[in-house]
PDB file of N, CA and C in Angstrom:
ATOM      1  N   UNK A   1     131.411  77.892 271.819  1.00  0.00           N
ATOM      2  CA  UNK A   1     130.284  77.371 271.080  1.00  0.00           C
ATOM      3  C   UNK A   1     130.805  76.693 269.818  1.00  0.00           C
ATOM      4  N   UNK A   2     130.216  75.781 269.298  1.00  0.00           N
ATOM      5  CA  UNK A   2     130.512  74.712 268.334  1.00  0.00           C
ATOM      6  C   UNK A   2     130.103  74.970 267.186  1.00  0.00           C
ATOM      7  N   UNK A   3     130.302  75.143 265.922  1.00  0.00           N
ATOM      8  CA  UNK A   3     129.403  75.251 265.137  1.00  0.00           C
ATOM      9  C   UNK A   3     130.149  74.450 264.091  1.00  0.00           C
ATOM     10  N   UNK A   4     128.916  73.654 262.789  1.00  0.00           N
ATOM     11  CA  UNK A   4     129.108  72.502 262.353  1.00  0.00           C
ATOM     12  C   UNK A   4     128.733  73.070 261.278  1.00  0.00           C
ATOM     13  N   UNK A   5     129.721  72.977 260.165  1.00  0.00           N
ATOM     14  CA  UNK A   5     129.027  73.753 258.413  1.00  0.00           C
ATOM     15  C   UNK A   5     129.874  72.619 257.257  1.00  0.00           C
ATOM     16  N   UNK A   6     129.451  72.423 256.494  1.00  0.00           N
ATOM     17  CA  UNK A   6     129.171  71.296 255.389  1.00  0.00           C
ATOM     18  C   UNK A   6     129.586  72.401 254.095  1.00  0.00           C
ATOM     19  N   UNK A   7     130.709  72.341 253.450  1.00  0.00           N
ATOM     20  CA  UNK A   7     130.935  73.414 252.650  1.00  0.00           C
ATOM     21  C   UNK A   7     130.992  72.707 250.971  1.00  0.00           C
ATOM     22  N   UNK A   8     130.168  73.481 250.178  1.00  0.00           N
ATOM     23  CA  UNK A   8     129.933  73.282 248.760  1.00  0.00           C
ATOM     24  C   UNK A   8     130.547  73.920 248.156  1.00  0.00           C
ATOM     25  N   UNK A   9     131.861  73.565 247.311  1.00  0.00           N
ATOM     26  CA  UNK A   9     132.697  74.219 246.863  1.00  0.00           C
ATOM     27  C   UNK A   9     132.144  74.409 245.464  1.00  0.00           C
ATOM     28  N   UNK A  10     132.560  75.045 244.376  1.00  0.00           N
ATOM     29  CA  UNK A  10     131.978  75.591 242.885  1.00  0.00           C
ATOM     30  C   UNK A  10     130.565  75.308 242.676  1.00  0.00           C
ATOM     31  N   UNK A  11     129.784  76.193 243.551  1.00  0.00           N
ATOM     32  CA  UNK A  11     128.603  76.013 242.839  1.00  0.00           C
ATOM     33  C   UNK A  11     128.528  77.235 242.471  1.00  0.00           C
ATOM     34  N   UNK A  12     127.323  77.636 241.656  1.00  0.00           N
ATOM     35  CA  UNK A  12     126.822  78.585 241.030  1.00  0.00           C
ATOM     36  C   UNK A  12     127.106  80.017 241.436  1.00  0.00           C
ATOM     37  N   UNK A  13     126.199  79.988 242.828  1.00  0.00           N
ATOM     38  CA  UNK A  13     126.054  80.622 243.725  1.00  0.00           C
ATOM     39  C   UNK A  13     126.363  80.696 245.533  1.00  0.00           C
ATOM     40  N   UNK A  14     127.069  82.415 245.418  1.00  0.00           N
ATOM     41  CA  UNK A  14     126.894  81.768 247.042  1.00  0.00           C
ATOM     42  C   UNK A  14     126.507  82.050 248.035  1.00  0.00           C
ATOM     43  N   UNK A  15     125.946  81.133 248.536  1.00  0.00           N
ATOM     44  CA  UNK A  15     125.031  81.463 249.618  1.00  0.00           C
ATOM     45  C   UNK A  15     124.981  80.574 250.777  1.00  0.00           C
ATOM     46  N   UNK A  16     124.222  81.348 252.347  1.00  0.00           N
ATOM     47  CA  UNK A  16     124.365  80.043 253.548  1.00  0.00           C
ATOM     48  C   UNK A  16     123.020  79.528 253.281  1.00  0.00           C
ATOM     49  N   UNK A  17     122.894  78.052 254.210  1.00  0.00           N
ATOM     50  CA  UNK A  17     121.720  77.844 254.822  1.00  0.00           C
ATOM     51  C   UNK A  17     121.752  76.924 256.142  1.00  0.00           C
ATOM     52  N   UNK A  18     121.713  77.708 256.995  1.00  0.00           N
ATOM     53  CA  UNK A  18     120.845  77.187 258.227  1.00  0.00           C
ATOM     54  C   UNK A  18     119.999  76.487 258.545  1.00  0.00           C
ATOM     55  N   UNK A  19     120.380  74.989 259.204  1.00  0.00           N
ATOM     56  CA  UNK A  19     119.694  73.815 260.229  1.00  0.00           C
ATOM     57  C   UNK A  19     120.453  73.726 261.012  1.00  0.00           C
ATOM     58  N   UNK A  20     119.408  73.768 261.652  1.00  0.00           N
ATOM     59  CA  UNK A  20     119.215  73.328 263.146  1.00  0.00           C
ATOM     60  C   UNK A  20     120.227  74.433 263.895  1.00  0.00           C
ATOM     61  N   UNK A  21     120.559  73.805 264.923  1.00  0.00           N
ATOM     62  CA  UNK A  21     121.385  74.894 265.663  1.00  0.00           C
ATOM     63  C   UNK A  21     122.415  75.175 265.562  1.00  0.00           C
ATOM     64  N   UNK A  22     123.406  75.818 265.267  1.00  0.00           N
ATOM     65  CA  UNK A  22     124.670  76.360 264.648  1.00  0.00           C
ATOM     66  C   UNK A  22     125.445  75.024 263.494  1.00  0.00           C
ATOM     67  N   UNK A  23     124.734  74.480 262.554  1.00  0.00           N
ATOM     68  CA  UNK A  23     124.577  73.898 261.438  1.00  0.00           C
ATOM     69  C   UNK A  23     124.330  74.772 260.549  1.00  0.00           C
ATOM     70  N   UNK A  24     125.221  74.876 259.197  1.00  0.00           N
ATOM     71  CA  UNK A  24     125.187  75.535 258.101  1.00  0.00           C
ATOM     72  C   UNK A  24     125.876  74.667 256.665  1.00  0.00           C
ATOM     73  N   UNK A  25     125.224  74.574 255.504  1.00  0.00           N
ATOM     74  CA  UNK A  25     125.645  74.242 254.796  1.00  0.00           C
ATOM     75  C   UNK A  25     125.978  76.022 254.012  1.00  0.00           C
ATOM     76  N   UNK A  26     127.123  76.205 253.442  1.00  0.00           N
ATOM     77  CA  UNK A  26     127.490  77.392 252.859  1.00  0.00           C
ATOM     78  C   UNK A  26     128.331  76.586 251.816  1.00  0.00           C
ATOM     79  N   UNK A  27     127.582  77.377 250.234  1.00  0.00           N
ATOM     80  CA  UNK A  27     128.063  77.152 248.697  1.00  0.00           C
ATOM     81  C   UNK A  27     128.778  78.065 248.579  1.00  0.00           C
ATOM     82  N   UNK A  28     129.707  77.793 248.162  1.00  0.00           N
ATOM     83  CA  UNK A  28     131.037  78.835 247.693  1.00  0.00           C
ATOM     84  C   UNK A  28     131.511  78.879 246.568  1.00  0.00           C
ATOM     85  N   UNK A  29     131.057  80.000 245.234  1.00  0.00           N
ATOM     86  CA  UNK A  29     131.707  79.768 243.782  1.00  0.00           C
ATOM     87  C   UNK A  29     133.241  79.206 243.674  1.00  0.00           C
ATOM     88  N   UNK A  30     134.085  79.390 244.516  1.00  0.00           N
ATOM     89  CA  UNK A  30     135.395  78.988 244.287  1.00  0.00           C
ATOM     90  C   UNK A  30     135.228  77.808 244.277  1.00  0.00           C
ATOM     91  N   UNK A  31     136.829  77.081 244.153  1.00  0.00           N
ATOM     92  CA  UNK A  31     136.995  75.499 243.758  1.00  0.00           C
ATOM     93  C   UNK A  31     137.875  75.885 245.437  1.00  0.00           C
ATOM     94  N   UNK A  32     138.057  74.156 245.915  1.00  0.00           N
ATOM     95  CA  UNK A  32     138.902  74.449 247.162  1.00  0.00           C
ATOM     96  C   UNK A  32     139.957  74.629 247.211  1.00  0.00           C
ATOM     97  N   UNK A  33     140.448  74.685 245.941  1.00  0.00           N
ATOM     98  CA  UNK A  33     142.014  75.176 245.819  1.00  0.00           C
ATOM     99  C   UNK A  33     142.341  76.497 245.652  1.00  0.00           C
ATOM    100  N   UNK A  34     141.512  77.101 245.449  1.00  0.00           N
ATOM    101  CA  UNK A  34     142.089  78.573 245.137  1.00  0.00           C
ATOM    102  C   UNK A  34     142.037  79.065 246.383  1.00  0.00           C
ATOM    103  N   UNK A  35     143.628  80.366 245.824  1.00  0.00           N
ATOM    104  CA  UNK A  35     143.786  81.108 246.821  1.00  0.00           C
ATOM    105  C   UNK A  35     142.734  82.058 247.636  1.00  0.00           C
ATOM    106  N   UNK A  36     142.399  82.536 248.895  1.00  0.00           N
ATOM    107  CA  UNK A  36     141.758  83.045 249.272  1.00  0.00           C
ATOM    108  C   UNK A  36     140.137  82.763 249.823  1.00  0.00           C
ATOM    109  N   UNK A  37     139.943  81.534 249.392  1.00  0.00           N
ATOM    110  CA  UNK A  37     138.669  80.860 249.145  1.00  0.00           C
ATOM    111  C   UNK A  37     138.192  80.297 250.435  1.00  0.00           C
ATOM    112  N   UNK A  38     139.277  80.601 252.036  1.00  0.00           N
ATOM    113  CA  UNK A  38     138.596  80.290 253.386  1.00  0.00           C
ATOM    114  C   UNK A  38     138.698  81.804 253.633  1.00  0.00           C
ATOM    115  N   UNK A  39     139.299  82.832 252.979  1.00  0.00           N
ATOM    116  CA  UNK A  39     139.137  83.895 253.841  1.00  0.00           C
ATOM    117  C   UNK A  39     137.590  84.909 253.501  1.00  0.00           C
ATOM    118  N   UNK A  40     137.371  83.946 252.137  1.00  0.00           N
ATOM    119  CA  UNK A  40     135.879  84.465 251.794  1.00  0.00           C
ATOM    120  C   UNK A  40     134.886  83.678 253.296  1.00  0.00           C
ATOM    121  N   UNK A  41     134.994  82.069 253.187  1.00  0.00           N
ATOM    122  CA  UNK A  41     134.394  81.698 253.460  1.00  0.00           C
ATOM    123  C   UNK A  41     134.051  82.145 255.435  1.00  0.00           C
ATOM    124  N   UNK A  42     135.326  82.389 255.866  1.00  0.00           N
ATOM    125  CA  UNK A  42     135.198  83.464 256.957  1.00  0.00           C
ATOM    126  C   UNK A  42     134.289  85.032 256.833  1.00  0.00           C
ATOM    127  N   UNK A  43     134.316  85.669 255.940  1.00  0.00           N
ATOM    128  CA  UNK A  43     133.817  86.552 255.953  1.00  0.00           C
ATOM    129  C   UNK A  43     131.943  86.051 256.132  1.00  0.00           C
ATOM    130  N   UNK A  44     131.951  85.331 255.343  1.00  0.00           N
ATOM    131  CA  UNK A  44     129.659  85.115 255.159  1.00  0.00           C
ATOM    132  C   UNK A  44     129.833  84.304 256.446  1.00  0.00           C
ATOM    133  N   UNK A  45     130.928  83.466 257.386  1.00  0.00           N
ATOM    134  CA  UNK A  45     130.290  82.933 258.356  1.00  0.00           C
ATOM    135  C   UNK A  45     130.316  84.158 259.807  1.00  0.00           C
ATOM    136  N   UNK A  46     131.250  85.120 259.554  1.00  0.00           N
ATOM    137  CA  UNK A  46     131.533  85.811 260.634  1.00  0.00           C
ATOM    138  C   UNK A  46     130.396  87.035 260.269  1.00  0.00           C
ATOM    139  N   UNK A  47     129.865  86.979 259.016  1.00  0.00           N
ATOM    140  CA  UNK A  47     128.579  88.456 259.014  1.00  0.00           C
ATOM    141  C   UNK A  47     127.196  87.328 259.390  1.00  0.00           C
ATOM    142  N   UNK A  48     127.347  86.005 259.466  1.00  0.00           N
ATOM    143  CA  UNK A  48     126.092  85.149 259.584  1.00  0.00           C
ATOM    144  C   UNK A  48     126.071  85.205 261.197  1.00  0.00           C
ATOM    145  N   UNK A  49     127.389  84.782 261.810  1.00  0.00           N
ATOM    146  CA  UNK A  49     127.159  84.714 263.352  1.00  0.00           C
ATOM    147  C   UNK A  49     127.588  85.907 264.292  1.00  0.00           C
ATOM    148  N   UNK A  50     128.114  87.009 263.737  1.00  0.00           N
ATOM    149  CA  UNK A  50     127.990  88.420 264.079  1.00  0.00           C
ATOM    150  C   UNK A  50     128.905  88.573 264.363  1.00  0.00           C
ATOM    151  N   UNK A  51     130.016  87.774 264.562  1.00  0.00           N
ATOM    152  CA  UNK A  51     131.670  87.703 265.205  1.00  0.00           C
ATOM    153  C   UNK A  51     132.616  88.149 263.947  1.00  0.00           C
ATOM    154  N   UNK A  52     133.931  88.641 264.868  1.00  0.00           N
ATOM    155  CA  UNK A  52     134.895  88.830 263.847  1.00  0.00           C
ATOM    156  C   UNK A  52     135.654  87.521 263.306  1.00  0.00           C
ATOM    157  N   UNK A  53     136.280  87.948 262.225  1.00  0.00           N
ATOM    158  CA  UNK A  53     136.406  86.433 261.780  1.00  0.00           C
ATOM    159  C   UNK A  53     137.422  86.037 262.774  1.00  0.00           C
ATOM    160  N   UNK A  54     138.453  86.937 263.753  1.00  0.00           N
ATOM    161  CA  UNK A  54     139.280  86.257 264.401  1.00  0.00           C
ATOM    162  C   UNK A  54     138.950  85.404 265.479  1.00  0.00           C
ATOM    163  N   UNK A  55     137.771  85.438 265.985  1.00  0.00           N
ATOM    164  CA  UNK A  55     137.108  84.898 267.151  1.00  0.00           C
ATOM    165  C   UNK A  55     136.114  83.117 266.553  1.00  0.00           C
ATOM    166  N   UNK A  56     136.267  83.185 264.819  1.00  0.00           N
ATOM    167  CA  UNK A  56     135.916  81.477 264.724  1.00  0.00           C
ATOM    168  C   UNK A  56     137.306  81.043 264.876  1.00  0.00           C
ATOM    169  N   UNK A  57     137.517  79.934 264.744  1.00  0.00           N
ATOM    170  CA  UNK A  57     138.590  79.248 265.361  1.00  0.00           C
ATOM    171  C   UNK A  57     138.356  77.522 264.199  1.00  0.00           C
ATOM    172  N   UNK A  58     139.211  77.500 263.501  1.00  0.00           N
ATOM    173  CA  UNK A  58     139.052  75.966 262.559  1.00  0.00           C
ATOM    174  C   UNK A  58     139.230  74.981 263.798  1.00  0.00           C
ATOM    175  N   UNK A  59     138.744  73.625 263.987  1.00  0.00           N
ATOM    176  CA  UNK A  59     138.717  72.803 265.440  1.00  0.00           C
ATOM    177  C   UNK A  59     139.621  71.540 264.329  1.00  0.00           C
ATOM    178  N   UNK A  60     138.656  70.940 262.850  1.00  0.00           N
ATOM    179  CA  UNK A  60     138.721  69.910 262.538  1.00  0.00           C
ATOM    180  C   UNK A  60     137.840  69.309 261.532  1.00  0.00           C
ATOM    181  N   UNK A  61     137.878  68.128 261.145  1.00  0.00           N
ATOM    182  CA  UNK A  61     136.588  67.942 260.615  1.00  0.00           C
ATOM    183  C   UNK A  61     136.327  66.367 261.087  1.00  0.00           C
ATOM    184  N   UNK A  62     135.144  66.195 260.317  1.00  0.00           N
ATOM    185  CA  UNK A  62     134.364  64.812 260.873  1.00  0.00           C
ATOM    186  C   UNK A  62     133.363  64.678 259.820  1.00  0.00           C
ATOM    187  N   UNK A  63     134.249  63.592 258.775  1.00  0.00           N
ATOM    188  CA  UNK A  63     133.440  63.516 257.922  1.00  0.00           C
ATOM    189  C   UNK A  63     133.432  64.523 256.516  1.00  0.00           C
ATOM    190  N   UNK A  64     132.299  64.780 256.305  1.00  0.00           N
ATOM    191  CA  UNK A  64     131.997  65.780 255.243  1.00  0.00           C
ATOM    192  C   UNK A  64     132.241  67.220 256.023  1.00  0.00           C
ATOM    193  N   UNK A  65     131.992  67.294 257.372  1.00  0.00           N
ATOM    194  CA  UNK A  65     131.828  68.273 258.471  1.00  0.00           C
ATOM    195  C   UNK A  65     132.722  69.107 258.275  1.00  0.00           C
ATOM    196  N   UNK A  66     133.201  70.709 258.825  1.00  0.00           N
ATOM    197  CA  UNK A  66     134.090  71.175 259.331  1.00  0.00           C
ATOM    198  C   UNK A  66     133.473  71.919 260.736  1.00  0.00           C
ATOM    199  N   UNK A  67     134.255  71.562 261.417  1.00  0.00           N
ATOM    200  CA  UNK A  67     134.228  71.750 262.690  1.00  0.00           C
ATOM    201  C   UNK A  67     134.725  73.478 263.395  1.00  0.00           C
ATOM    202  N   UNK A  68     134.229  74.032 263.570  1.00  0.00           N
ATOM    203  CA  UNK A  68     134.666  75.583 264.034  1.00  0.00           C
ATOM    204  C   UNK A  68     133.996  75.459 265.665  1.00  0.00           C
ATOM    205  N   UNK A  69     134.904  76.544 266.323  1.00  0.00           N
ATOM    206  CA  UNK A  69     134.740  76.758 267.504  1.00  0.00           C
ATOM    207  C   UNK A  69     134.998  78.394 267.865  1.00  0.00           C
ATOM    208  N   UNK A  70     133.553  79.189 268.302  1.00  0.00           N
ATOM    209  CA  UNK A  70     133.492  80.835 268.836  1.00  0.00           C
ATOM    210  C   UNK A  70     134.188  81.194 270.009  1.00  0.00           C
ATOM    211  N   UNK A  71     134.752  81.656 270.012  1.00  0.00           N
ATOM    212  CA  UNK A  71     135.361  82.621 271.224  1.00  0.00           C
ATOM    213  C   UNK A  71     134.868  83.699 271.837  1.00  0.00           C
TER     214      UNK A  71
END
């Protein structure tokens, strides 16, 4: 399964939001450089889609996009 998330790096707060079908924009207080700041972003997508984080899979991106793929 495919899933398509749009990631907002230093905002305020963080939080997901959900369109459409496995589409997520998720805000992340970190900047994209800091250390640790995809293994957060694994954690809110793997408690959002119920999987462990080892089972998303990075594919790519497209665009603004990042591209993940479930196992």
């Amino acid at each position: 399964m495919k899933v398509i998330v749009q990631i907002k790096f230093s905002s305020e707060k963080e939080r997901l939001t959900k369109f459409g079908d496995f589409r997520y924009i998720v805000y992340m207080t970190s900047k994209k450089e800091e250390h640790g700041v995809m293994d957060r972003f694994m954690q809110l997508m793997s408690k959002e889609l119920g999987v462990p984080p080892n089972r998303i899979h990075y594919q790519g991106r497209q665009g603004e996009n990042y591209i993940f793929e479930l196992d």
